[in-house]
C-alpha atoms as a PDB file:
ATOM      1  CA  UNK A   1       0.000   0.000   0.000  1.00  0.00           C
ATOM      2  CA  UNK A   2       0.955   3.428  -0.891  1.00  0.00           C
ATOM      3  CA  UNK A   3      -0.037   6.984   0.515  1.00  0.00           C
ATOM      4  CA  UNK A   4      -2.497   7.465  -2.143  1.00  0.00           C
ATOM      5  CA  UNK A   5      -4.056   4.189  -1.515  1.00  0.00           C
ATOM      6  CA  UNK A   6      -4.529   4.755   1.840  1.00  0.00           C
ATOM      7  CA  UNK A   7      -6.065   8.206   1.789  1.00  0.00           C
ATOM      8  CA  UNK A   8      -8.385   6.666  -1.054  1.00  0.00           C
ATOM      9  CA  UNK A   9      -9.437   3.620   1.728  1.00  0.00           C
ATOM     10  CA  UNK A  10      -9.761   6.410   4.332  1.00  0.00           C
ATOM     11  CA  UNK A  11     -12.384   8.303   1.642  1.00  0.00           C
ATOM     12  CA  UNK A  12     -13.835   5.430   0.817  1.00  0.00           C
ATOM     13  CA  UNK A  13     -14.496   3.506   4.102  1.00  0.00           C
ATOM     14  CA  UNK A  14     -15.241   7.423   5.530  1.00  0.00           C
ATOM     15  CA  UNK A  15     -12.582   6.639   8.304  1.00  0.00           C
ATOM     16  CA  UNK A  16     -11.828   9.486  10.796  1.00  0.00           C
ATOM     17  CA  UNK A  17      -9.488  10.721  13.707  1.00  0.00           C
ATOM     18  CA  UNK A  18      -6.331  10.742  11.814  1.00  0.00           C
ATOM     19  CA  UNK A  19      -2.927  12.590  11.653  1.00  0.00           C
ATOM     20  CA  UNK A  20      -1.143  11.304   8.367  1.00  0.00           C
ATOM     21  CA  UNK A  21       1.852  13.188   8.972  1.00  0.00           C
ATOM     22  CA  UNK A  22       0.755  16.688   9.486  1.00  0.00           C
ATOM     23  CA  UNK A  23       3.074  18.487  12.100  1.00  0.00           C
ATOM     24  CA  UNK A  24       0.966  20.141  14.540  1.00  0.00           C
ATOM     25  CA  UNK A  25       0.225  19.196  18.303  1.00  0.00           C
ATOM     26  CA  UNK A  26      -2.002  15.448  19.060  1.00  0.00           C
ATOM     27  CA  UNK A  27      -5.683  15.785  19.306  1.00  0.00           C
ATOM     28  CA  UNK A  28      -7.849  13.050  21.423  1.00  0.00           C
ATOM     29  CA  UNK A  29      -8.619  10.051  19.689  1.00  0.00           C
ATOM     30  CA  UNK A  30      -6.880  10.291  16.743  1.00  0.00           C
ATOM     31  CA  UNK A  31      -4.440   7.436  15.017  1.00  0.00           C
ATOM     32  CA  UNK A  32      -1.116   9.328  14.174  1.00  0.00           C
ATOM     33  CA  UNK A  33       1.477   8.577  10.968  1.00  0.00           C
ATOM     34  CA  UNK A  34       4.647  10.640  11.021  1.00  0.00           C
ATOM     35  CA  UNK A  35       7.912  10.343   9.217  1.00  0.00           C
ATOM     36  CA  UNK A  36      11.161  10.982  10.911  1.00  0.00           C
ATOM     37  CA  UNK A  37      15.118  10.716   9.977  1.00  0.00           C
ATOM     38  CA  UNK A  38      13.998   7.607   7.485  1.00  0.00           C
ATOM     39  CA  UNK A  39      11.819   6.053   9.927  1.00  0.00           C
ATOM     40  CA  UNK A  40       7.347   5.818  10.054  1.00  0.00           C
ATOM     41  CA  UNK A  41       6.012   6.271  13.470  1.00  0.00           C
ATOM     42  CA  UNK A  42       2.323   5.004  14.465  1.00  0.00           C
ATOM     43  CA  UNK A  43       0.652   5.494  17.485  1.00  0.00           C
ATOM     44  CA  UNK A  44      -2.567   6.306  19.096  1.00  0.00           C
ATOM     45  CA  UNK A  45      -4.155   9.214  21.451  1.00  0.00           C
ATOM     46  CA  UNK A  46      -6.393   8.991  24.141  1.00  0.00           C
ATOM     47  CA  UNK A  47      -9.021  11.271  25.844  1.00  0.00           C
ATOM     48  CA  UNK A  48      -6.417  13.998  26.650  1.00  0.00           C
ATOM     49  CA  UNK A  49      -3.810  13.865  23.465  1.00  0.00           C
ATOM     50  CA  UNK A  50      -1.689  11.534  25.258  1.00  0.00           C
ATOM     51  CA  UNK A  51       0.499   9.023  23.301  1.00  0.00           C
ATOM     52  CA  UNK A  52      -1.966   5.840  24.976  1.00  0.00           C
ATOM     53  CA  UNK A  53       1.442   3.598  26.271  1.00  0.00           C
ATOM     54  CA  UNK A  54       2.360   0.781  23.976  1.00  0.00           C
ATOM     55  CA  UNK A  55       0.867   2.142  21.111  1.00  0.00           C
ATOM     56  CA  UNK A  56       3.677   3.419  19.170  1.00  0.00           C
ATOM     57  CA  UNK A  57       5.046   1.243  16.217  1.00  0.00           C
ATOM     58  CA  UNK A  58       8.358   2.137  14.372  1.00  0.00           C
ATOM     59  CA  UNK A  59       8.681   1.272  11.122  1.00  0.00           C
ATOM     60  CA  UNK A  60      11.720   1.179   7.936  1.00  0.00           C
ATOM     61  CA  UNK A  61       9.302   0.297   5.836  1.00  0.00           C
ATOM     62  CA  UNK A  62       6.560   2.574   4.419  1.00  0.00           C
ATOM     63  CA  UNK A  63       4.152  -0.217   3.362  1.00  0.00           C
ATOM     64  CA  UNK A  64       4.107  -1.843   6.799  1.00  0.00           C
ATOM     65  CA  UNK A  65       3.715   1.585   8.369  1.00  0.00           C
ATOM     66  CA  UNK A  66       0.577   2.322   6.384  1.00  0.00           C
ATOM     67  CA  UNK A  67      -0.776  -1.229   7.136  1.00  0.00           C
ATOM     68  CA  UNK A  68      -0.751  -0.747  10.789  1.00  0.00           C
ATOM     69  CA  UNK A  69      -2.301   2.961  10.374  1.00  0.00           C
ATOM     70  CA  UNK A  70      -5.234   1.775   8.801  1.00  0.00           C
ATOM     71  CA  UNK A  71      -5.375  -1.239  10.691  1.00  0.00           C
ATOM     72  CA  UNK A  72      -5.395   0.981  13.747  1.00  0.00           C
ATOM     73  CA  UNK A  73      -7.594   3.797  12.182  1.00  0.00           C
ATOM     74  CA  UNK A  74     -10.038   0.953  11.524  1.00  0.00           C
ATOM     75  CA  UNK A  75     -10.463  -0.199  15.321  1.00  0.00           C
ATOM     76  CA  UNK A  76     -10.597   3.422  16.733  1.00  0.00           C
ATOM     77  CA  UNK A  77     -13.559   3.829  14.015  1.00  0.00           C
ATOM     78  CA  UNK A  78     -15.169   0.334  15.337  1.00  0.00           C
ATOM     79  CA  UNK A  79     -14.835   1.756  18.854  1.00  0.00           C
ATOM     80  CA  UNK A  80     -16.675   5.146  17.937  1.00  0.00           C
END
């Protein structure tokens, strides 16, 4: 998976409560992908824009990294 497929599943499934790599501060409830120095970062917030603990996956590999966003942007949807 790509960037462009994933924004299009994120359209089309109507997915919300993301950060795709937007650098601004956390909001509550929101699934978060950031690039850094070569790396992908995912992770979660909570009620209060708090990185929820063990959430945070580092990834080399774009692909992966965009797997385990939607995966994750998926459940926090179920949840809602």
């Amino acid at each position: 998976m790509n960037i462009k497929e994933a924004i299009k599943m994120i359209q089309d499934e109507k997915l919300q409560g993301y950060n795709m790599n937007e650098r601004k501060d956390d909001r509550e409830n929101e699934v978060v992908l950031m690039r850094e120095n070569d790396k992908w970062i995912v992770y979660a917030t909570d009620e209060r824009a708090s990185k929820v603990t063990n959430s945070q996956d580092i990834y080399l590999d774009e692909e992966e990294a965009l797997d385990d966003f939607i995966d994750k942007l998926r459940a926090f949807n179920r949840l809602r």
